[in-house]
PDB file of N, CA and C in Angstrom:
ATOM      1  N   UNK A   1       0.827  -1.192   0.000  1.00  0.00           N
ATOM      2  CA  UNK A   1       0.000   0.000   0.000  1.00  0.00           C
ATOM      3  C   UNK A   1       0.871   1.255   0.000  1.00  0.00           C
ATOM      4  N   UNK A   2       2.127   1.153   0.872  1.00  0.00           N
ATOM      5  CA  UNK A   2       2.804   2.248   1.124  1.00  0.00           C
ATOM      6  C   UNK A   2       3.547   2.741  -0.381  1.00  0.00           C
ATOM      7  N   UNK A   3       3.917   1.599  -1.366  1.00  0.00           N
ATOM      8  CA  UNK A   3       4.772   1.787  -2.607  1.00  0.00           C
ATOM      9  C   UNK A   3       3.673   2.509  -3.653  1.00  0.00           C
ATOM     10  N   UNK A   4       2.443   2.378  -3.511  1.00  0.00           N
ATOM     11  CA  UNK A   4       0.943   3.303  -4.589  1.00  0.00           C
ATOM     12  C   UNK A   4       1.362   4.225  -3.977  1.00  0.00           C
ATOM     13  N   UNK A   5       1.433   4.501  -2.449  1.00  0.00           N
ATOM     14  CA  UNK A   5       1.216   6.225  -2.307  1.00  0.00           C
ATOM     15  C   UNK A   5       2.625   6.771  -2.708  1.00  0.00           C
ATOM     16  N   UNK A   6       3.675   6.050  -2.485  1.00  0.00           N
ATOM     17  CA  UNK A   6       4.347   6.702  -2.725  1.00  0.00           C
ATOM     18  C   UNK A   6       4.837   6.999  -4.854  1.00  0.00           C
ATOM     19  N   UNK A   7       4.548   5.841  -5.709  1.00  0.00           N
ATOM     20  CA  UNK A   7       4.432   6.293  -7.266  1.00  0.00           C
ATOM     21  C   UNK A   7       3.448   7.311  -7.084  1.00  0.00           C
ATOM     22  N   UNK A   8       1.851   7.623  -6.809  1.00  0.00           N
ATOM     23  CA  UNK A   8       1.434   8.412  -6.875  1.00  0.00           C
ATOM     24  C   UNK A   8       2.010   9.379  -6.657  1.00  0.00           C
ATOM     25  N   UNK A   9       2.615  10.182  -5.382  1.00  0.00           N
ATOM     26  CA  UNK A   9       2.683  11.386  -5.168  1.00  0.00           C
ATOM     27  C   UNK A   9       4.320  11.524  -6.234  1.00  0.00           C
ATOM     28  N   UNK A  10       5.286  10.818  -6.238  1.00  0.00           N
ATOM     29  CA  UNK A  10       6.226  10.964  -7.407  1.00  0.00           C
ATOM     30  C   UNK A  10       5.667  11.076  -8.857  1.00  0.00           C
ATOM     31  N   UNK A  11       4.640  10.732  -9.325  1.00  0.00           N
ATOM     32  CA  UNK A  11       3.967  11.013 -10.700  1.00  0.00           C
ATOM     33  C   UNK A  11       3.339  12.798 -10.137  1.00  0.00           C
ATOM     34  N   UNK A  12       2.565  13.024  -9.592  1.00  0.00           N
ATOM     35  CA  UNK A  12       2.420  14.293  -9.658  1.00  0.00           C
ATOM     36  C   UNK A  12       3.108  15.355  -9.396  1.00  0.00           C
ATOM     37  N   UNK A  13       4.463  14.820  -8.702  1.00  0.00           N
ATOM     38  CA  UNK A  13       5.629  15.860  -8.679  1.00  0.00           C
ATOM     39  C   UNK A  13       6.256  16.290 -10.439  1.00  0.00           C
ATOM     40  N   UNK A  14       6.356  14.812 -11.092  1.00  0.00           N
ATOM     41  CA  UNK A  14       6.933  14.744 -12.329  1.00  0.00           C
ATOM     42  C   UNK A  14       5.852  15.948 -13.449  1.00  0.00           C
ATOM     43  N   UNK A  15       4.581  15.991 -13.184  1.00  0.00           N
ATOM     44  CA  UNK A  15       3.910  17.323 -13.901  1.00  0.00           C
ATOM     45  C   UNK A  15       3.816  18.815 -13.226  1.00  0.00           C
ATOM     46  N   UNK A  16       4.426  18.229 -12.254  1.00  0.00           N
ATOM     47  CA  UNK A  16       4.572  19.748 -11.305  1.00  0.00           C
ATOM     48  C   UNK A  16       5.698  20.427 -11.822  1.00  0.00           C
ATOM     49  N   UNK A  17       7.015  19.587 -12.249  1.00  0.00           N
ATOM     50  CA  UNK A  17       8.081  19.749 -12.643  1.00  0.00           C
ATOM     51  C   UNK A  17       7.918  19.801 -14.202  1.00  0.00           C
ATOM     52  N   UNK A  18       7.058  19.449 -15.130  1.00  0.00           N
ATOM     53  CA  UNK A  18       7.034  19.975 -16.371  1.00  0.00           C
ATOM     54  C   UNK A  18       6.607  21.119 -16.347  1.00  0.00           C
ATOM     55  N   UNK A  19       5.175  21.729 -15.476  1.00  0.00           N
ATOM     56  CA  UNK A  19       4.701  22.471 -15.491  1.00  0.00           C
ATOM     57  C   UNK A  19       5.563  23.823 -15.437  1.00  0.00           C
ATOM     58  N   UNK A  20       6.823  23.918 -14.333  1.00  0.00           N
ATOM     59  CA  UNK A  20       7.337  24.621 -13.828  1.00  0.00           C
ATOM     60  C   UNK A  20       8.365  24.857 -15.203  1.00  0.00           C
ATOM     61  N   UNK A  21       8.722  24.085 -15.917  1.00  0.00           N
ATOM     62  CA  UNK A  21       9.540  23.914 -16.776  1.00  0.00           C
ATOM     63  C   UNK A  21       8.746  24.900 -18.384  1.00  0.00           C
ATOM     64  N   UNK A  22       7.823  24.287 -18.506  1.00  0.00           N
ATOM     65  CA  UNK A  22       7.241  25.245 -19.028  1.00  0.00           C
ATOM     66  C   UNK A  22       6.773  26.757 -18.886  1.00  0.00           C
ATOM     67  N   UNK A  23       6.720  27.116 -17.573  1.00  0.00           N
ATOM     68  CA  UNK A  23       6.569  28.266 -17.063  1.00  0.00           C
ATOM     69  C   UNK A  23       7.698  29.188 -17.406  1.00  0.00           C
ATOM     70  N   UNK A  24       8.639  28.426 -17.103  1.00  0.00           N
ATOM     71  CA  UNK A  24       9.711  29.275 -18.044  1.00  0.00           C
ATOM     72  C   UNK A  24      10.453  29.276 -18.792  1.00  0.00           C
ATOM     73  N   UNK A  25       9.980  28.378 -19.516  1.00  0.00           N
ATOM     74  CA  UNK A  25      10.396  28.682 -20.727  1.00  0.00           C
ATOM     75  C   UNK A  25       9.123  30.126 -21.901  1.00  0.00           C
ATOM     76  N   UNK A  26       7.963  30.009 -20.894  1.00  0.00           N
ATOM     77  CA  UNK A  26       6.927  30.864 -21.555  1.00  0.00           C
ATOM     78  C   UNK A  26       7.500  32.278 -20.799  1.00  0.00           C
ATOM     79  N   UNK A  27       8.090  32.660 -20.004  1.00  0.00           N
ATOM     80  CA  UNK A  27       8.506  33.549 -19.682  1.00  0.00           C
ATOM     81  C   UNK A  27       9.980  34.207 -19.963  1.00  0.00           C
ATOM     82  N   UNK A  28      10.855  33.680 -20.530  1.00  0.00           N
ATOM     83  CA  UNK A  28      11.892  33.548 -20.854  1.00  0.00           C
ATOM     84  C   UNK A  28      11.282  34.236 -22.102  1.00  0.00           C
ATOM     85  N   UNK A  29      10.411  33.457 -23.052  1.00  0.00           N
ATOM     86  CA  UNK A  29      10.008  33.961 -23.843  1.00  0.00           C
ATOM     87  C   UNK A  29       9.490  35.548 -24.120  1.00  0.00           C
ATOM     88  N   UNK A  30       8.774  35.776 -23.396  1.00  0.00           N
ATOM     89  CA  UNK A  30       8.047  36.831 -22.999  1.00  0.00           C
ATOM     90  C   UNK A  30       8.843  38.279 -22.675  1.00  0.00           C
ATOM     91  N   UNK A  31      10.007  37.579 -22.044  1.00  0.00           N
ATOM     92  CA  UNK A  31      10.554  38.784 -21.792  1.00  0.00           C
ATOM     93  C   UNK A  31      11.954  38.790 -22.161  1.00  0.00           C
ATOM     94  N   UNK A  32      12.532  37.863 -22.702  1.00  0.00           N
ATOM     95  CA  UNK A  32      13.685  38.287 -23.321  1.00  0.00           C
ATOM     96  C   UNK A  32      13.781  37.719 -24.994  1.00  0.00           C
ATOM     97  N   UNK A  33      12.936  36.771 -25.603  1.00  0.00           N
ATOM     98  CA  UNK A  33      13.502  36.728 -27.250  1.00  0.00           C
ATOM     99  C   UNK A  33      11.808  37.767 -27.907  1.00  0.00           C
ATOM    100  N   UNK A  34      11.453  38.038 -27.465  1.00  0.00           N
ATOM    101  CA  UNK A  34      10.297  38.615 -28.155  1.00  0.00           C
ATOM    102  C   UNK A  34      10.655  40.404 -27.749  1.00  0.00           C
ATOM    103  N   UNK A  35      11.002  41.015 -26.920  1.00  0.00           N
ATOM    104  CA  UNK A  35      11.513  41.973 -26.929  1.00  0.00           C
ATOM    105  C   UNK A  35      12.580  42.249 -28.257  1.00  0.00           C
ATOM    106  N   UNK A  36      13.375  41.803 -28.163  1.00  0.00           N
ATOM    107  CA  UNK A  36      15.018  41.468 -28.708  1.00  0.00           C
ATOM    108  C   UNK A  36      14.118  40.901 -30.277  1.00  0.00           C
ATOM    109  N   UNK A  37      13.311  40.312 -30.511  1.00  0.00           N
ATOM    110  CA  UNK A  37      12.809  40.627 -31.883  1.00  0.00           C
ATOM    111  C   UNK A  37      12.053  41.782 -32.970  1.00  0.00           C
ATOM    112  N   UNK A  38      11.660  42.019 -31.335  1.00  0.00           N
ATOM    113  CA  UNK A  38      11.032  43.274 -31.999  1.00  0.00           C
ATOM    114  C   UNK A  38      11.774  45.154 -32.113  1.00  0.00           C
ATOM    115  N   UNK A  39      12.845  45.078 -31.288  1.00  0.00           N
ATOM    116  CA  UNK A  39      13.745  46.013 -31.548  1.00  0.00           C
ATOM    117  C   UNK A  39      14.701  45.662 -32.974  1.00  0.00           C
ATOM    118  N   UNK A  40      14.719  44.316 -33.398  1.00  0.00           N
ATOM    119  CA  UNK A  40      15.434  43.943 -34.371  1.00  0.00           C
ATOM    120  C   UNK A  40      14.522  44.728 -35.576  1.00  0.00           C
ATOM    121  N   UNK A  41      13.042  44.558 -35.669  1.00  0.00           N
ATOM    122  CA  UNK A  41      12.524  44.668 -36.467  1.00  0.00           C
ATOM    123  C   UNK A  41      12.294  46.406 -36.777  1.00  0.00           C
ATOM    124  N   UNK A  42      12.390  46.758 -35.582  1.00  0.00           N
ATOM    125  CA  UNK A  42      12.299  48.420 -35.511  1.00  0.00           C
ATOM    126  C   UNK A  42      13.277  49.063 -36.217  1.00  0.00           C
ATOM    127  N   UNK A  43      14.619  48.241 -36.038  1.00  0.00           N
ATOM    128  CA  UNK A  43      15.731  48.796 -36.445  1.00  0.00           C
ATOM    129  C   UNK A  43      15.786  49.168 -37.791  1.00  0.00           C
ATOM    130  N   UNK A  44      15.708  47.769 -38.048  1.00  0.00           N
ATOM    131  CA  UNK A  44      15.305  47.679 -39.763  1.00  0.00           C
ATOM    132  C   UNK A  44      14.599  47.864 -40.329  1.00  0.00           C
ATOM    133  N   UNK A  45      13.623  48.364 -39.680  1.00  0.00           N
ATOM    134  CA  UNK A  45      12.278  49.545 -40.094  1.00  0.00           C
ATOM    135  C   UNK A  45      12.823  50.868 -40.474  1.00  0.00           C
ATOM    136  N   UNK A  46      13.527  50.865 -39.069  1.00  0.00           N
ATOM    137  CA  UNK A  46      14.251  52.623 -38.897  1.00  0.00           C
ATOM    138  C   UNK A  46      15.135  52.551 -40.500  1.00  0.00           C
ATOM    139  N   UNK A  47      16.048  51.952 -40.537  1.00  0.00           N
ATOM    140  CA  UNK A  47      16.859  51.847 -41.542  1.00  0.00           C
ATOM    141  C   UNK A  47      16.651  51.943 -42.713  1.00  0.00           C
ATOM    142  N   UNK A  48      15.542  50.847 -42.981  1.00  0.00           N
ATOM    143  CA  UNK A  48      15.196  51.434 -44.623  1.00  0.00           C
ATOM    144  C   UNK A  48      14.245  52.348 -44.786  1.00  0.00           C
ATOM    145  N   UNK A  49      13.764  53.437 -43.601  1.00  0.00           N
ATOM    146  CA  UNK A  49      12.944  54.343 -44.075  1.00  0.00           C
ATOM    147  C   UNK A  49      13.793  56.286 -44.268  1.00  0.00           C
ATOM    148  N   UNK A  50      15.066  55.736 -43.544  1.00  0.00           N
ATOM    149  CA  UNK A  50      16.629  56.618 -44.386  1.00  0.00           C
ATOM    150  C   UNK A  50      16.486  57.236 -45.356  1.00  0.00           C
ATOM    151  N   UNK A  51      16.497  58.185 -45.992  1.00  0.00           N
ATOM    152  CA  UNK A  51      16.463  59.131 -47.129  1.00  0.00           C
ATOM    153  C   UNK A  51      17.378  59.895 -47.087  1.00  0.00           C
ATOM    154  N   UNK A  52      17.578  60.330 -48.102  1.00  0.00           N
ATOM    155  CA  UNK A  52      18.483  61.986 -48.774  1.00  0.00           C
ATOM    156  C   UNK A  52      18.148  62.690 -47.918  1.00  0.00           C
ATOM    157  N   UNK A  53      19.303  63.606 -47.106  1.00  0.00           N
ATOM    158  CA  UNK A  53      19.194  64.537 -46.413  1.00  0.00           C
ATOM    159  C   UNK A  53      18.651  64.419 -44.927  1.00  0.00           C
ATOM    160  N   UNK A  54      18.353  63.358 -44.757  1.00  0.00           N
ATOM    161  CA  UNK A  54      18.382  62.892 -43.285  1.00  0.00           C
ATOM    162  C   UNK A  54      19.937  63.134 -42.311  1.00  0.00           C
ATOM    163  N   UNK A  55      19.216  63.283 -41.251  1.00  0.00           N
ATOM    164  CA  UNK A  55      21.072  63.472 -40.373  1.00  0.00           C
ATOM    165  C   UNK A  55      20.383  62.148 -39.167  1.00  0.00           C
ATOM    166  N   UNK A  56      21.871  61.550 -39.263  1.00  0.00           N
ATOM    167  CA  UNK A  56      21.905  60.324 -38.709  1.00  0.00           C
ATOM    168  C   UNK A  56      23.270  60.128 -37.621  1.00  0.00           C
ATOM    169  N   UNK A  57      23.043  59.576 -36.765  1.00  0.00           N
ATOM    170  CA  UNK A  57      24.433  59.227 -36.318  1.00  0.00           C
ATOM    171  C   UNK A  57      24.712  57.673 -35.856  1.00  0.00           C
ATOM    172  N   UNK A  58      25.863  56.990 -36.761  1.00  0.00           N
ATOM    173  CA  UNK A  58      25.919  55.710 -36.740  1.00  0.00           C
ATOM    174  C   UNK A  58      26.508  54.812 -35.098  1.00  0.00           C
ATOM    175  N   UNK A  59      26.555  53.933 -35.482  1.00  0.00           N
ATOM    176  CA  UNK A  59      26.934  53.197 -34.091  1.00  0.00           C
ATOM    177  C   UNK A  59      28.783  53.218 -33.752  1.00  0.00           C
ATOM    178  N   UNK A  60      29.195  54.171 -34.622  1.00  0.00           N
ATOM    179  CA  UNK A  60      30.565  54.327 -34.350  1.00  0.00           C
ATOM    180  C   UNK A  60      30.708  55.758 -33.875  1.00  0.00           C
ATOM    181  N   UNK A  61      29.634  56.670 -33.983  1.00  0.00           N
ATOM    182  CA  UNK A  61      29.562  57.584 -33.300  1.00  0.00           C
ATOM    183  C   UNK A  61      29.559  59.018 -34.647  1.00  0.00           C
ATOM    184  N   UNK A  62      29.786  58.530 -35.656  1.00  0.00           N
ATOM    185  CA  UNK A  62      29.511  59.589 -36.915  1.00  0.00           C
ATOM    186  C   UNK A  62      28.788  60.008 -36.598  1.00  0.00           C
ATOM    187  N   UNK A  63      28.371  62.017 -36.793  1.00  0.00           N
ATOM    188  CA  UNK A  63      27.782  62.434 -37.340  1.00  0.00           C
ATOM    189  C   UNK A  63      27.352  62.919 -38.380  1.00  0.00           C
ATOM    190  N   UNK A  64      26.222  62.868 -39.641  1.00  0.00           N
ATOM    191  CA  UNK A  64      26.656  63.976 -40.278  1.00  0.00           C
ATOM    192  C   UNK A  64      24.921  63.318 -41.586  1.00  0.00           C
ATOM    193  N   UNK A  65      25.087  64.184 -42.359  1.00  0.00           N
ATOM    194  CA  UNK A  65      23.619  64.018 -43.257  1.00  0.00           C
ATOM    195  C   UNK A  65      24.078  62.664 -44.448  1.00  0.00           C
ATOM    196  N   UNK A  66      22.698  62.050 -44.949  1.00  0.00           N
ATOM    197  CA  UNK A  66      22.972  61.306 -45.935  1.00  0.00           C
ATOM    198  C   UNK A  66      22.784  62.212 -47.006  1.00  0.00           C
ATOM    199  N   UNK A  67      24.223  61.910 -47.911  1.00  0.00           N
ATOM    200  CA  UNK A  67      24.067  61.978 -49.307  1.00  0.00           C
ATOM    201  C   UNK A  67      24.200  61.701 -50.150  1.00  0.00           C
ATOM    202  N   UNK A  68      23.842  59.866 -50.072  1.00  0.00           N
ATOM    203  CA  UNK A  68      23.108  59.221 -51.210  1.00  0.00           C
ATOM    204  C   UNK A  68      23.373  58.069 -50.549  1.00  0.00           C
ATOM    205  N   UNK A  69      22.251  57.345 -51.357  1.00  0.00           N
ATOM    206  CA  UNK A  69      22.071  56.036 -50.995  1.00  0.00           C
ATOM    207  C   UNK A  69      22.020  55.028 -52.138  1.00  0.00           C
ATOM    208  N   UNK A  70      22.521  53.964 -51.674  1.00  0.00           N
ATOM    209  CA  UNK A  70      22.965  53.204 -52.961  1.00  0.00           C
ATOM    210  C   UNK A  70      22.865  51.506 -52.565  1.00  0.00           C
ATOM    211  N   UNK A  71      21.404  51.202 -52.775  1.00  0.00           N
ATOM    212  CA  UNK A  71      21.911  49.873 -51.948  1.00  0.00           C
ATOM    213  C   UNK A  71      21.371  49.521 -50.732  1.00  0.00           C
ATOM    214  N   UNK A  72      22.377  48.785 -50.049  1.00  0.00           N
ATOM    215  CA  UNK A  72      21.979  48.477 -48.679  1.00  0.00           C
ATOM    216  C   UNK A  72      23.212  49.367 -47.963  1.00  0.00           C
ATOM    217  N   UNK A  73      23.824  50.237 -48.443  1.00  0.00           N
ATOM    218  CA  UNK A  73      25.050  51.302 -48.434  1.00  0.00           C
ATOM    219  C   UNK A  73      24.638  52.895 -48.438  1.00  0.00           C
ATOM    220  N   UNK A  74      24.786  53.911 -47.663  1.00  0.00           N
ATOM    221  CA  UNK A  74      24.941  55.181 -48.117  1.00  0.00           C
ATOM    222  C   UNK A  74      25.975  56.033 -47.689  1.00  0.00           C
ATOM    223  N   UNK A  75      26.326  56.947 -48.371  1.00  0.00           N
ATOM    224  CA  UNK A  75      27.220  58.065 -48.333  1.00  0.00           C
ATOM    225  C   UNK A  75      27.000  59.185 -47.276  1.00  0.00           C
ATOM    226  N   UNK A  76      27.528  58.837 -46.245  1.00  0.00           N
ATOM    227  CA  UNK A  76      27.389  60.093 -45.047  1.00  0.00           C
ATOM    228  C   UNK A  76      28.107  61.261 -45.081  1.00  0.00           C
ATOM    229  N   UNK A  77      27.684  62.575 -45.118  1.00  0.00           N
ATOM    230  CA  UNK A  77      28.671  63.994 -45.507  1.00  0.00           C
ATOM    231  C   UNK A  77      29.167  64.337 -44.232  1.00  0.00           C
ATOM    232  N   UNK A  78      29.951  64.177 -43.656  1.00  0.00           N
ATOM    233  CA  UNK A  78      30.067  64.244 -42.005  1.00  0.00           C
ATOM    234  C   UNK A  78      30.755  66.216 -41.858  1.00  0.00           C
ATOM    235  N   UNK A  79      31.453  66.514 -43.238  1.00  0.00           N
ATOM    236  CA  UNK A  79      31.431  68.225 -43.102  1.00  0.00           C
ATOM    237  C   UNK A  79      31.548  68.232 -44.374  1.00  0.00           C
ATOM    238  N   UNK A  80      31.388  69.257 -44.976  1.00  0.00           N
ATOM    239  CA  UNK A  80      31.766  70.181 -46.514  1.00  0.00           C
ATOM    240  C   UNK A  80      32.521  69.813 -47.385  1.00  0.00           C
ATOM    241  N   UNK A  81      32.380  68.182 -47.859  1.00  0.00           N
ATOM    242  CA  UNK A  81      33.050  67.591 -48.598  1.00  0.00           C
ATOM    243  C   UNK A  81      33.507  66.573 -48.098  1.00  0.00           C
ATOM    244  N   UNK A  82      33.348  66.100 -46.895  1.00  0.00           N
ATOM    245  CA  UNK A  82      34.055  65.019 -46.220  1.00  0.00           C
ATOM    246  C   UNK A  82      32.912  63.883 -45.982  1.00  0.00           C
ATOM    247  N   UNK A  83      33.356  62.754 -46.744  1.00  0.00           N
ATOM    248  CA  UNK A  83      32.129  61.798 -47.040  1.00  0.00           C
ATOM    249  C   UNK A  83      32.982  60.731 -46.956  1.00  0.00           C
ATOM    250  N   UNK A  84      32.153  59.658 -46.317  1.00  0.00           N
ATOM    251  CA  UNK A  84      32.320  58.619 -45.617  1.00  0.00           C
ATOM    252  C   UNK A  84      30.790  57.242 -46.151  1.00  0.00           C
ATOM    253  N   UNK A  85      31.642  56.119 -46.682  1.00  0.00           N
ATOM    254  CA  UNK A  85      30.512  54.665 -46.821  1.00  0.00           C
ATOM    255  C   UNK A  85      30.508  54.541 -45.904  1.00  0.00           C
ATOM    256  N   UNK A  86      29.078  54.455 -45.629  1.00  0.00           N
ATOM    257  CA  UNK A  86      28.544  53.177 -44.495  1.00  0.00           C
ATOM    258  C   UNK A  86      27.475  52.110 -45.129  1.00  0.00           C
ATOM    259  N   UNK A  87      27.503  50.787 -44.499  1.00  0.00           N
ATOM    260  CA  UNK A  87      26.079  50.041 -44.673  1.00  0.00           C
ATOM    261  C   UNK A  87      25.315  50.973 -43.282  1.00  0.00           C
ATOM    262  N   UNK A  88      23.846  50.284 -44.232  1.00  0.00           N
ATOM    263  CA  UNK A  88      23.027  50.942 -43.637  1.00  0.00           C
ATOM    264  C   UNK A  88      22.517  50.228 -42.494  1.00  0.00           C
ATOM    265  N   UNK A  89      23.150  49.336 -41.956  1.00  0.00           N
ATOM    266  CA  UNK A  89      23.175  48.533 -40.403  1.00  0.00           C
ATOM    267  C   UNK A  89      23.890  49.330 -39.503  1.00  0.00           C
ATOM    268  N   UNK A  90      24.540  50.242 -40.179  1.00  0.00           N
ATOM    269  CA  UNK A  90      26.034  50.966 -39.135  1.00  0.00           C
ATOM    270  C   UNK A  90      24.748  52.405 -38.422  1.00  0.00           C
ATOM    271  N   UNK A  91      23.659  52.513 -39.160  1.00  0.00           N
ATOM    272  CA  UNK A  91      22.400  54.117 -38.394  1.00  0.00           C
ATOM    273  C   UNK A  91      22.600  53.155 -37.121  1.00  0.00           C
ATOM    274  N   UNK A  92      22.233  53.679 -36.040  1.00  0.00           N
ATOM    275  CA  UNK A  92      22.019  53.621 -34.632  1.00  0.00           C
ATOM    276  C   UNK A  92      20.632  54.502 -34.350  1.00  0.00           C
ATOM    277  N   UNK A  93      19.737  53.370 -34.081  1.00  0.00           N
ATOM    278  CA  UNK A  93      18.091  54.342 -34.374  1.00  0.00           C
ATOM    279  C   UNK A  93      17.820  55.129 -32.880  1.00  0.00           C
ATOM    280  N   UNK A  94      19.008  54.594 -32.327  1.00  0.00           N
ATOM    281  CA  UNK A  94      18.721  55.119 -30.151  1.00  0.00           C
ATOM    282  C   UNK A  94      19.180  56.615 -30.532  1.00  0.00           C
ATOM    283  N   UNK A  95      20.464  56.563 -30.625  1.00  0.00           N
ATOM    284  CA  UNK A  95      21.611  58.125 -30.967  1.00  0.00           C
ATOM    285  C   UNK A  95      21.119  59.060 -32.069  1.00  0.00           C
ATOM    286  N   UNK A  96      20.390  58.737 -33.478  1.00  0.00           N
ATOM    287  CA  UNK A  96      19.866  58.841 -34.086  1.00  0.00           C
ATOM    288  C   UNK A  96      18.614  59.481 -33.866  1.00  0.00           C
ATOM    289  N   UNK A  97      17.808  58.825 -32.850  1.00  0.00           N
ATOM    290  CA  UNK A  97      16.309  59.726 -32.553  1.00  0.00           C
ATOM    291  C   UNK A  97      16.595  60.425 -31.336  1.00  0.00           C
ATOM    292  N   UNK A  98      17.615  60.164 -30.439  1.00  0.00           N
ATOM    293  CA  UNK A  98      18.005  61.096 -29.650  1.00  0.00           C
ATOM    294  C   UNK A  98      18.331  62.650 -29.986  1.00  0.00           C
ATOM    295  N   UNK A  99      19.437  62.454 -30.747  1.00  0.00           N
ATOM    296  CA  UNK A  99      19.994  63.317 -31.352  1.00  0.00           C
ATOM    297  C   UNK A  99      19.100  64.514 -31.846  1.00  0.00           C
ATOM    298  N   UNK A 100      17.884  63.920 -32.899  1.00  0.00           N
ATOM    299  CA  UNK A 100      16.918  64.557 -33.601  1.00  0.00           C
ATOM    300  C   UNK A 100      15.800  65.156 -32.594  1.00  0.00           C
ATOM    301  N   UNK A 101      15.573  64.301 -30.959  1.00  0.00           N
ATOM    302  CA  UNK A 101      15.002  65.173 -30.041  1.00  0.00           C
ATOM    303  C   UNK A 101      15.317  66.224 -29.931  1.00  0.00           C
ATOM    304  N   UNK A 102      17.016  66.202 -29.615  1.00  0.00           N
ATOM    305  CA  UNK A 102      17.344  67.093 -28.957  1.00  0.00           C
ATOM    306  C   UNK A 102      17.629  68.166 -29.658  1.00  0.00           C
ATOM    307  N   UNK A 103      17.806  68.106 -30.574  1.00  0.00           N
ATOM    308  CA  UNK A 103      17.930  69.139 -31.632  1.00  0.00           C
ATOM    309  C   UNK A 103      16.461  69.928 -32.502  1.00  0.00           C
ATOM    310  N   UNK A 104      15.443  69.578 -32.066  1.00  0.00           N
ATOM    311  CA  UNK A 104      14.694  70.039 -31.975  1.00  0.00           C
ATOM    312  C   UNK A 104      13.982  70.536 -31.171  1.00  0.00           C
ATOM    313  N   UNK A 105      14.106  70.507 -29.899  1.00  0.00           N
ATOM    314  CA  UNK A 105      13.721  70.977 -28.712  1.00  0.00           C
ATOM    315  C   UNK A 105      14.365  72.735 -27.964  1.00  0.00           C
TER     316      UNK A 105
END
């Protein structure tokens, strides 16, 4: 009698322990690859919506306006003739919309 109670209460530990297992993995989820996808997607939102004459500042710390785009590549004027390639993975959309706050404010 004593060996039933005891498989019983070890079988309902064993779904207590999936349960828990699943719990976080649904939370894990929740808060760290679904965040982290969706800033991915922002980025690359931000990125290809880039145009002529936009001022941007990349993740190396450039400043300066686009002038021209070519690609998945554009030409940053950083002063009065001084132009610099970047891909267009190198915008930084944080420094970038910062920047454009603050400079409008």
């Amino acid at each position: 009698m004593n060996s039933i109670l005891l498989q019983a209460a070890s079988g309902s530990g064993a779904y207590m322990q999936i349960i828990l297992m699943v719990a976080i993995v649904g939370i894990f989820y929740f808060f760290m690859i679904r965040p982290q996808q969706k800033k991915a997607k922002d980025a690359k939102k931000f990125s290809e919506e880039v145009k002529k004459g936009d001022y941007v500042v990349t993740i190396g710390g450039a400043h300066g306006r686009v002038a021209e785009m070519e690609g998945d590549t554009f030409i940053l004027e950083v002063e009065k003739g001084g132009r610099i390639k970047f891909s267009k993975s190198a915008i930084s959309m944080e420094s970038t919309a910062a920047y454009n706050k603050k400079a409008s404010a």
